[in-house]
Structures are given as structure tokens and as C-alpha cells.
N, C-alpha and C. Protein backbone atom coordinates (compact mmCIF):
# COMPACT_ATOMS: atom_id res chain seq x y z
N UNK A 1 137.47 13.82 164.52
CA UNK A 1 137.02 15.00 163.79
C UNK A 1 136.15 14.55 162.62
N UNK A 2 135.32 15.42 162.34
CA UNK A 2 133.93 15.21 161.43
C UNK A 2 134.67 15.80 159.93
N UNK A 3 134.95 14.29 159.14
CA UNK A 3 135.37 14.82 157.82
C UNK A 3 135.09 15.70 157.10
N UNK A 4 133.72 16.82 157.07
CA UNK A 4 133.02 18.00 156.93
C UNK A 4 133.93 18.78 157.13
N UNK A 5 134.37 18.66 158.61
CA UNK A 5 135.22 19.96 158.51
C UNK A 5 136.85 19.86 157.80
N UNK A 6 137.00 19.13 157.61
CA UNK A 6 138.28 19.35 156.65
C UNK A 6 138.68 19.44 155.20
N UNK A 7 137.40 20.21 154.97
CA UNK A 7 137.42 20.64 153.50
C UNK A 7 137.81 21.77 153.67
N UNK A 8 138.57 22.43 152.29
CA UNK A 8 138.35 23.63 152.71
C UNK A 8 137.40 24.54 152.45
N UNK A 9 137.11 25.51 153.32
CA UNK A 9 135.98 26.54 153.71
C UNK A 9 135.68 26.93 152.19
N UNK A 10 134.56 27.68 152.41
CA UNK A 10 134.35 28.39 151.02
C UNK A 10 133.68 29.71 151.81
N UNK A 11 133.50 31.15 150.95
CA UNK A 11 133.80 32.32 151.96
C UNK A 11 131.65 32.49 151.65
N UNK A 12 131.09 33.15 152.64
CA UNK A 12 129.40 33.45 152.34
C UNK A 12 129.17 33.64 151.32
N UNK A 13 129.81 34.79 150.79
CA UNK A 13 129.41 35.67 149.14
C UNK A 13 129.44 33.96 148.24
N UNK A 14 130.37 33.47 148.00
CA UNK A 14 130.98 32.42 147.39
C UNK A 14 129.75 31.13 147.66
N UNK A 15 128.92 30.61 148.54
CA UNK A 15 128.10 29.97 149.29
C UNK A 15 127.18 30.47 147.87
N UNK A 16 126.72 31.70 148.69
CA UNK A 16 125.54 32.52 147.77
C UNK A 16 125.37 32.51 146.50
N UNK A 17 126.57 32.73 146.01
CA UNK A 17 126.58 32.69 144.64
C UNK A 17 126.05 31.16 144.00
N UNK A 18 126.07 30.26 144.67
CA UNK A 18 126.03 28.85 144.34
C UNK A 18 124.88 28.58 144.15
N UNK A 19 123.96 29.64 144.52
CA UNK A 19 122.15 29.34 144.28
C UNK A 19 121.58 29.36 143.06
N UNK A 20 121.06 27.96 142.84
CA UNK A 20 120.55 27.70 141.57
C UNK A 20 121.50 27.00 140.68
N UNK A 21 122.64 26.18 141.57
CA UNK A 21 123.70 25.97 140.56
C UNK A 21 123.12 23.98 141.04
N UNK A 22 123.76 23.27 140.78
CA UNK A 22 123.70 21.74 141.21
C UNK A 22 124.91 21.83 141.77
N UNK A 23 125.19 21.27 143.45
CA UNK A 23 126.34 21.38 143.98
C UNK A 23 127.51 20.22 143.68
N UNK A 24 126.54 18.99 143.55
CA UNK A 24 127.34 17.58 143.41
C UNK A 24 126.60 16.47 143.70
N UNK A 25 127.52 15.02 143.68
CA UNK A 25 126.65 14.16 143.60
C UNK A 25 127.39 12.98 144.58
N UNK A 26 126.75 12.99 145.65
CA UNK A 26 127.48 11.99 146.19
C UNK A 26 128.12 10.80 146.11
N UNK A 27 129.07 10.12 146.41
CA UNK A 27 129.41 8.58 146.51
C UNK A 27 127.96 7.80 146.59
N UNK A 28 127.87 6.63 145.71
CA UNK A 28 126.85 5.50 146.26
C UNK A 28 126.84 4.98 147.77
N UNK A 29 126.16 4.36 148.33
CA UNK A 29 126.25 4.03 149.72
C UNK A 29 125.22 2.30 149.75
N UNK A 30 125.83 1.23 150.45
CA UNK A 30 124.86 0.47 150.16
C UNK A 30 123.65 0.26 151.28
N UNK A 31 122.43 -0.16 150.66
CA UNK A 31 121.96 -0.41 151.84
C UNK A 31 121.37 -1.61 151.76
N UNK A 32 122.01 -2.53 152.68
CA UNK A 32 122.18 -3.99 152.74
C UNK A 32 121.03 -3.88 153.44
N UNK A 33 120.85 -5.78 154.13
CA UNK A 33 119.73 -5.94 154.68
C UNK A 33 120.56 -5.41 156.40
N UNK A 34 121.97 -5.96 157.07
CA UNK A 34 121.74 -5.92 157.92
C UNK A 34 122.33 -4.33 158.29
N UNK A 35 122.18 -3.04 157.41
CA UNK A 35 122.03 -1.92 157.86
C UNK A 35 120.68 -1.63 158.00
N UNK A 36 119.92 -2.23 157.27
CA UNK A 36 117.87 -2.13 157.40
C UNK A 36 117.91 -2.99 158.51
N UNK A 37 118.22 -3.97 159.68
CA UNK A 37 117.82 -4.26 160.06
C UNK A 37 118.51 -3.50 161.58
N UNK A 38 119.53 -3.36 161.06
CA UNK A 38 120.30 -2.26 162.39
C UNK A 38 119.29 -0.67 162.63
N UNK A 39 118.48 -0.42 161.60
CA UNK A 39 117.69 1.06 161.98
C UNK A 39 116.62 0.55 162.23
N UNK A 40 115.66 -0.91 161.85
CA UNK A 40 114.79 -1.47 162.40
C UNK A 40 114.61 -1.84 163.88
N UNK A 41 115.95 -2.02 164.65
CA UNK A 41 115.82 -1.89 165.90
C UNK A 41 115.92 -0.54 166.55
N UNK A 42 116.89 0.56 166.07
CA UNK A 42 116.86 1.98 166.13
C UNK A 42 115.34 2.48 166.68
N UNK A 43 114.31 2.22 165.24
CA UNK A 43 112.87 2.91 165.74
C UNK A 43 112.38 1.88 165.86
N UNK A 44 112.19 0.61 166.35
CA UNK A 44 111.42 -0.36 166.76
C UNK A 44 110.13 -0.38 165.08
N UNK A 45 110.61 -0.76 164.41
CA UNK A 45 109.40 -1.33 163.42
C UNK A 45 110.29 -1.85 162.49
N UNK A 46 110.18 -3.01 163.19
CA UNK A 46 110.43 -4.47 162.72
C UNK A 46 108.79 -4.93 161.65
N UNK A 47 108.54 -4.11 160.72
CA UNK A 47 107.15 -4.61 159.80
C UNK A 47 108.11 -5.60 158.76
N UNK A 48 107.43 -6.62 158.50
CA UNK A 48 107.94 -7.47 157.59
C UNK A 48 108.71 -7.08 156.19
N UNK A 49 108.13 -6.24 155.83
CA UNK A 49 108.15 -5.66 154.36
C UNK A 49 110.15 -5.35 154.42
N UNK A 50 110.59 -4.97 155.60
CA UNK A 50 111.73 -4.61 155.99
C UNK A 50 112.80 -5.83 156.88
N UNK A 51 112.11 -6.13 157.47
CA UNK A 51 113.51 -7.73 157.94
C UNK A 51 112.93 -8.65 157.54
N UNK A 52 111.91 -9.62 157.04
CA UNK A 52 111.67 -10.39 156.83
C UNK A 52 111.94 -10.99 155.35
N UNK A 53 113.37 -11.11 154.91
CA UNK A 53 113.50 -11.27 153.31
C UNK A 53 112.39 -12.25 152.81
N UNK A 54 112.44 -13.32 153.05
CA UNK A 54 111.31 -14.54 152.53
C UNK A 54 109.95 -14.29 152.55
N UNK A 55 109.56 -13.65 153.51
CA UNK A 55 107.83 -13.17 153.64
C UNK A 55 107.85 -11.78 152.17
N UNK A 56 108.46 -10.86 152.64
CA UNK A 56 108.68 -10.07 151.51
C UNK A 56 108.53 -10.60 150.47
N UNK A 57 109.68 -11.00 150.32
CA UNK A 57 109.81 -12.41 148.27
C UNK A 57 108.20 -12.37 148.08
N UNK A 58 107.57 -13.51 149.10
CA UNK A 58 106.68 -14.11 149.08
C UNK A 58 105.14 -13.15 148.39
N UNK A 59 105.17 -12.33 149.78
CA UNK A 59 103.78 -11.37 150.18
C UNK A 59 103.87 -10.12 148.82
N UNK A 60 104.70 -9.43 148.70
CA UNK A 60 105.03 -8.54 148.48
C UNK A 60 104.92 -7.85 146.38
N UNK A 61 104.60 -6.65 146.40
CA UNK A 61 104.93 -6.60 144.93
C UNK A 61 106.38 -6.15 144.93
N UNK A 62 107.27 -5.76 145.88
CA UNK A 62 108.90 -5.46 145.79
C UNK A 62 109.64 -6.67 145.32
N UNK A 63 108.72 -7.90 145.82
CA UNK A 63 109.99 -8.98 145.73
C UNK A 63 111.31 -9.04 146.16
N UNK A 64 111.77 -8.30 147.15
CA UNK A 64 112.49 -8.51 148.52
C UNK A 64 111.92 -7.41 149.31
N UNK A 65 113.09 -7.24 150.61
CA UNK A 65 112.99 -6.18 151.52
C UNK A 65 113.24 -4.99 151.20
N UNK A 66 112.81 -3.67 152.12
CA UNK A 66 113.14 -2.97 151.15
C UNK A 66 113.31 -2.47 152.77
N UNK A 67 113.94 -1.15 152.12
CA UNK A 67 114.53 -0.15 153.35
C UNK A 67 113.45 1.04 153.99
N UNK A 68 113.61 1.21 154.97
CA UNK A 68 112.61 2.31 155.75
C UNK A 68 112.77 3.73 154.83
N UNK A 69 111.57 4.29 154.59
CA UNK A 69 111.65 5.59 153.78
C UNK A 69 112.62 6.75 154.86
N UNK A 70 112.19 6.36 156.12
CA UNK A 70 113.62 7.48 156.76
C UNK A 70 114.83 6.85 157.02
N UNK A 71 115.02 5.77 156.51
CA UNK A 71 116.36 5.34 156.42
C UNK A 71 117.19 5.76 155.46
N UNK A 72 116.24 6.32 154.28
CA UNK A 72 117.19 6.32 152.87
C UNK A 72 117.18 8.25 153.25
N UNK A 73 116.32 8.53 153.84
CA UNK A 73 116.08 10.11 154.16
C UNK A 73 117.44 10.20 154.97
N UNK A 74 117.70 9.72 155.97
CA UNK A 74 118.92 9.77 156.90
C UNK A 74 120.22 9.80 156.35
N UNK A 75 120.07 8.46 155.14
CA UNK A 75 121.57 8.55 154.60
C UNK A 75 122.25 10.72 153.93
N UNK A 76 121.00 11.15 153.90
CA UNK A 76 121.07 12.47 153.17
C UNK A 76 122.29 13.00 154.02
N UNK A 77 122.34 12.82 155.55
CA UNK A 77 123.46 13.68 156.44
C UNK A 77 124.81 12.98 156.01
N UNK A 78 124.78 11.83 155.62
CA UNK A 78 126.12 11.52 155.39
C UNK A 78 126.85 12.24 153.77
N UNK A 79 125.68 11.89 152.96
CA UNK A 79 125.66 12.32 151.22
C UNK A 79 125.99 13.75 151.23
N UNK A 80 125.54 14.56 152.47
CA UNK A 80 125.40 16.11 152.07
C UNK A 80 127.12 16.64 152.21
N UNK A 81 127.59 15.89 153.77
CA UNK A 81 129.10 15.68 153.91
C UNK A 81 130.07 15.73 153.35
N UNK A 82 129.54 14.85 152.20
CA UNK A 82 130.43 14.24 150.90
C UNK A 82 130.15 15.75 149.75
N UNK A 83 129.69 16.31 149.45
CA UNK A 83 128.95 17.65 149.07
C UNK A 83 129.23 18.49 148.79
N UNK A 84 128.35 18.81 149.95
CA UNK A 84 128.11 20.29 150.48
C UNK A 84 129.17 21.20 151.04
N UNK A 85 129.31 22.83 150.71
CA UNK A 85 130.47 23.11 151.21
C UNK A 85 130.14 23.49 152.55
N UNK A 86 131.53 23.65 153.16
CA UNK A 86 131.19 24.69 154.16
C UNK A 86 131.50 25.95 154.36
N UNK A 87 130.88 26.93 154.61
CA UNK A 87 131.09 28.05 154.65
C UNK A 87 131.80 28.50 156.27
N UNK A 88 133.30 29.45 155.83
CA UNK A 88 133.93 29.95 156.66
C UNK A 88 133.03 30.66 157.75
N UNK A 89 133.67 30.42 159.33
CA UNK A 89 133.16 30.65 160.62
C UNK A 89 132.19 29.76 160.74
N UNK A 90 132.05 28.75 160.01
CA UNK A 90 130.22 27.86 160.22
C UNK A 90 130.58 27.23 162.03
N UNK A 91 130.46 27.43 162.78
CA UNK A 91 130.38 26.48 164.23
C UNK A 91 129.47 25.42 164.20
N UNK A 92 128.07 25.58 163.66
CA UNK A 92 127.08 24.16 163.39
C UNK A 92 126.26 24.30 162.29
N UNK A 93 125.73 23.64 162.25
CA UNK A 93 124.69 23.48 160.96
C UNK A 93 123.05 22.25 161.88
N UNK A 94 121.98 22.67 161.35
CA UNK A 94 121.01 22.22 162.09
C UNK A 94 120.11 22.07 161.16
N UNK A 95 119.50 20.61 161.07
CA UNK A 95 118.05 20.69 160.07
C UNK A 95 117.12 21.77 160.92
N UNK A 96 116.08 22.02 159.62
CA UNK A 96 115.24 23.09 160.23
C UNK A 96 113.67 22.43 159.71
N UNK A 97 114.00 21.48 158.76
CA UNK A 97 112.84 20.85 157.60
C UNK A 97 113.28 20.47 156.44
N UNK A 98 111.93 19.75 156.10
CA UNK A 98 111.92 19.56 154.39
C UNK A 98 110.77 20.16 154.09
N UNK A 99 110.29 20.60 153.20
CA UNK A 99 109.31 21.02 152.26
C UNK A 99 109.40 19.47 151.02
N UNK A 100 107.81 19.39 150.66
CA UNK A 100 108.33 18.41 149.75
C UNK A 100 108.49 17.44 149.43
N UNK A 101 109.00 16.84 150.53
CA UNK A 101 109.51 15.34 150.49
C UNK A 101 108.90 14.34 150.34
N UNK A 102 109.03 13.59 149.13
CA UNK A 102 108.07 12.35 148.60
C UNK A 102 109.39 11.50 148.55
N UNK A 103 108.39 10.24 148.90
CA UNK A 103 109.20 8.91 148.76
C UNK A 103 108.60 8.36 147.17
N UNK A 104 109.58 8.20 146.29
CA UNK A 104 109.41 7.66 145.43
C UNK A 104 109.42 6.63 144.87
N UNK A 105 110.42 5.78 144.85
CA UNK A 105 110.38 4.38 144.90
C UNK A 105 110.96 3.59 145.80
N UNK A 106 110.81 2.78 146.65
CA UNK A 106 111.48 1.81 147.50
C UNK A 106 112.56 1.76 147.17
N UNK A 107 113.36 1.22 147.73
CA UNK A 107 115.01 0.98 148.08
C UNK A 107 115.18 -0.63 148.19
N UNK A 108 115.41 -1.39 147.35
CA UNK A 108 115.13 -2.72 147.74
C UNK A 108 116.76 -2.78 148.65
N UNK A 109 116.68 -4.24 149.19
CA UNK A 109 117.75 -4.35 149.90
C UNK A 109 118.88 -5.07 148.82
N UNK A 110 120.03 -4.79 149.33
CA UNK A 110 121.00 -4.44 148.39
C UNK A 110 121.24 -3.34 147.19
N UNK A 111 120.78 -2.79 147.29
CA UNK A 111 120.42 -1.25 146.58
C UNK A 111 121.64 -0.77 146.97
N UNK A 112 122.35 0.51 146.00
CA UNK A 112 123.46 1.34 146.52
C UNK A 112 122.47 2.67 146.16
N UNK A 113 122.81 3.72 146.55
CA UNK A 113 121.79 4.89 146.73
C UNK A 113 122.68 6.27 146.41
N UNK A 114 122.68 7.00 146.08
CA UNK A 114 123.53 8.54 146.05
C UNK A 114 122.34 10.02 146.56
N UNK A 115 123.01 10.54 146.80
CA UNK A 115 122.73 12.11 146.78
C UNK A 115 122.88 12.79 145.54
N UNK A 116 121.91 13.78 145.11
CA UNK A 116 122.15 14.81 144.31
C UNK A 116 121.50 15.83 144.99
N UNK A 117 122.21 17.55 144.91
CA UNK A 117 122.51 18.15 145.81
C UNK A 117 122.11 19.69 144.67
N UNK A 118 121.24 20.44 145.27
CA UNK A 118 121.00 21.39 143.84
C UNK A 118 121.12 23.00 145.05
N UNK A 119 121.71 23.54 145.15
CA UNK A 119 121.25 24.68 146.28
C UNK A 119 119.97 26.10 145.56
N UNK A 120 119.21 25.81 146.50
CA UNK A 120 117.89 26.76 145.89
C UNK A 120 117.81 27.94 146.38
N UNK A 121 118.47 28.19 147.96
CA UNK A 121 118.21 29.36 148.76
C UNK A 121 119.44 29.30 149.69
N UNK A 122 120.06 30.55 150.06
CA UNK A 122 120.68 30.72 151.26
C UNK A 122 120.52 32.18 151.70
N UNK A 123 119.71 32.32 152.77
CA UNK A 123 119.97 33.71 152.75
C UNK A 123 119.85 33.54 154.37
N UNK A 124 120.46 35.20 154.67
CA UNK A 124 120.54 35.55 156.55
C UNK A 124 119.67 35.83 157.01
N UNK A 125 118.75 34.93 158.18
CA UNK A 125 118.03 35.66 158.95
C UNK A 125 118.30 36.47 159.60
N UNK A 126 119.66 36.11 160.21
CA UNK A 126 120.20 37.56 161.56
C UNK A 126 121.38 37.15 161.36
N UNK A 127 122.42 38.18 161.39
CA UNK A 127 123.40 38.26 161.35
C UNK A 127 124.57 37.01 161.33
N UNK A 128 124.12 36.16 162.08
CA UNK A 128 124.93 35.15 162.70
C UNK A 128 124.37 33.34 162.11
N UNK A 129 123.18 33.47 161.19
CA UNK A 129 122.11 33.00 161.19
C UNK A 129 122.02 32.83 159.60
N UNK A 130 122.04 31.70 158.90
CA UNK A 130 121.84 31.34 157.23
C UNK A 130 120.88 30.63 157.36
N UNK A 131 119.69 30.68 156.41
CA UNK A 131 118.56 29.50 156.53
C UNK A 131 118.91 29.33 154.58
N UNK A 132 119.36 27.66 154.76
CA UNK A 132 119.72 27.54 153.47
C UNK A 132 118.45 26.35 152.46
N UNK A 133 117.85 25.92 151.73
CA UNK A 133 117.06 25.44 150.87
C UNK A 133 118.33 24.80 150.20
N UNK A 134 117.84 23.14 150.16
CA UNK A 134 118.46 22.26 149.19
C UNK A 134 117.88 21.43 148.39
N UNK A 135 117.80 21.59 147.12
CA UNK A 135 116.74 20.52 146.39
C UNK A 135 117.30 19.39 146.46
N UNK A 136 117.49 17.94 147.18
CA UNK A 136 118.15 16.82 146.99
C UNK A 136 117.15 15.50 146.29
N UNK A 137 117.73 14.84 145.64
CA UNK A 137 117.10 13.52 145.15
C UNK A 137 118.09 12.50 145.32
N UNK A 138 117.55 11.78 145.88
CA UNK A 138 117.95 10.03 146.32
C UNK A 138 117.61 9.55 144.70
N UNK A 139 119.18 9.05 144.68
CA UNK A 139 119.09 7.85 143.25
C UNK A 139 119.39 7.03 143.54
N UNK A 140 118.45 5.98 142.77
CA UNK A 140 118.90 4.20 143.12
C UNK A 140 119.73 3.95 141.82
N UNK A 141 121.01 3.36 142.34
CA UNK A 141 121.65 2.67 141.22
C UNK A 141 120.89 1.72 140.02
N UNK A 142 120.67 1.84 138.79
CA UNK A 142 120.47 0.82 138.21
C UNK A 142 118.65 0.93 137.83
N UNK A 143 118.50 2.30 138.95
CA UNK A 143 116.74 2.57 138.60
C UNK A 143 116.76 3.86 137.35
N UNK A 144 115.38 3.81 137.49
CA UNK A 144 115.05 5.60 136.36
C UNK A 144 114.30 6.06 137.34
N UNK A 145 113.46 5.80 138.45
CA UNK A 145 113.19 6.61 139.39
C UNK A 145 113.72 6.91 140.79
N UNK A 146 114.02 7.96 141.04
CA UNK A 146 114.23 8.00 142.74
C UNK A 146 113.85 7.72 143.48
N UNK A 147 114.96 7.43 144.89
CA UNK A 147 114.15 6.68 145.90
C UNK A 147 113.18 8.17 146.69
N UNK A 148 114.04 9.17 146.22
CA UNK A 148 113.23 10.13 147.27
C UNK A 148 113.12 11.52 146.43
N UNK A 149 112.69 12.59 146.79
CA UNK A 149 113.09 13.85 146.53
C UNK A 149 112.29 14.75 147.08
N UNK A 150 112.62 16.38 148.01
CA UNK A 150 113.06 16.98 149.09
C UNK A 150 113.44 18.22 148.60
N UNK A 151 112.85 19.04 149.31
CA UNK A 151 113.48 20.57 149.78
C UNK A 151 113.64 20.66 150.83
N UNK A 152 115.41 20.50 151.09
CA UNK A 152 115.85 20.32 152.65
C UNK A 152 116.24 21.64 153.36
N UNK A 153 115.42 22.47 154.27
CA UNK A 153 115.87 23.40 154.56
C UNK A 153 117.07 23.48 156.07
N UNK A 154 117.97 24.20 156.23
CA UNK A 154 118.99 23.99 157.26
C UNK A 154 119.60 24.73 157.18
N UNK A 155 119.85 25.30 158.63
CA UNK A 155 120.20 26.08 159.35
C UNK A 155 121.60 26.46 159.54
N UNK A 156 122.64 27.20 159.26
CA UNK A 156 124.25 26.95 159.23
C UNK A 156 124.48 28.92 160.82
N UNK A 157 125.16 28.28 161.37
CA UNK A 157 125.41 28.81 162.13
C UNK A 157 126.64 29.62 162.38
N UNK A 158 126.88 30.92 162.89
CA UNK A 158 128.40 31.23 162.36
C UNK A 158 129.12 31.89 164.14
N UNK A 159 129.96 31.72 164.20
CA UNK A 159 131.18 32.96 165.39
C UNK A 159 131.02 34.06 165.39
């Protein structure tokens, strides 16, 4: 079972009301080299800048490896988990988009990373049907700029 669902529910009205509020802030998460190199085989781009620690050092103005910009985008499904509520009868939830989304600063490797979680919009398309807006920003431990930041829009589905 998907630790998501064993929070407890929170009711629509209650969801709604949460717009415009900051929801939370996720746990750090690290991202080592051999989780960058485990999503480097995932989408096949193996570019140096990303497995090659020593060429990196070398070539590079990062001065190591750094992590794929949709790698640190991806960690968002785990961060939102940790989060985000769920709203009673939800059966699924579905990205729909981002609006937005700039990569801001690299992610070097060994980096720990968090979620921050702001809700901007939730409203019903059809009855059965929430299209919700999330302002999120990727923070790097130990930085002043983010690795990312996003208007994540997604879809929550109901019974």
C-alpha cells in the first residue's frame, strides 16, 4: 500500500479552503551519484556532466556531477506524498502539467533536496473531477537558490 493513502483524508470544502495557504515542506532526500546514475540508464543520457565525476571536476563550472533537471523534477511525486493531503473518495490523482517550470540551479551530486508545497488552485471541472495548481520549489540544502520552481497542475479523481 502507497503510504499516501494512509493519512488521514481531509474532506473537499477543507482541500479548498487550503488555497493560497503553504501546505508543507518535505523531508530532504539525497541525491547521490549512484541514484543519478540509476535514472541515467532509465532515459539513456549518460552526458558526462551527470556520470562522469572526474571529467565533470575537470571540464565543468559545477565542479562535480550534477543531477538530471527531470530527476530533481521527479523526486516532486515522492515530496508531494510526504505533503500533500488527500482528499476523501480521491480513487487517483494524475499529473495534468506544469506551467512555469524553471530549473534553477543544478543539484550537484551529493546534494539532499526538499519540496515546498504552496496550493494556488483547486477547483471542479465535473463533478467527479478536481484540477488542482501547486506552486512547488525544489530546495538545495545548504544553497540560497533553488534547484527548481513550478506550477504543478493535477488532476485528483473521486467515486
Amino acid at each position: 500500500m502507497n503510504e499516501v493513502w494512509k493519512k488521514p483524508p481531509v474532506s473537499l470544502e477543507a482541500y479548498q479552503a487550503m488555497v493560497g495557504q503553504e501546505i508543507g515542506v518535505s523531508s530532504w532526500h539525497l541525491v547521490d551519484q549512484g541514484r543519478i546514475n540509476l535514472y541515467a540508464d532509465v532515459i539513456e543520457d549518460h552526458q558526462f556532466i551527470h556520470v562522469d565525476p572526474e571529467r565533470a571536476k575537470r571540464e565543468t563550472a559545477f565542479g562535480a556531477t550534477v543531477a538530471h533537471g527531470f530527476l530533481t523534477m521527479s523526486l516532486l511525486s515522492i515530496m508531494s506524498y510526504e505533503v500533500m493531503p488527500v482528499i476523501e473518495g480521491t480513487t487517483m490523482g494524475v499529473n495534468y502539467g506544469f506551467d512555469k517550470l524553471r530549473f534553477i540551479s543544478p543539484v550537484k551530486s551529493g546534494s539532499r533536496v526538499r519540496g515546498r508545497f504552496t496550493l494556488m488552485e483547486a477547483k471542479l471541472r465535473k463533478p467527479k473531477e478536481l484540477q488542482s495548481r501547486t506552486n512547488v520549489t525544489v530546495e538545495i540544502e545548504g544553497e540560497e537558490k533553488p534547484a527548481l520552481v513550478a506550477d504543478w497542475i493535477g488532476l485528483i479523481y473521486f467515486a
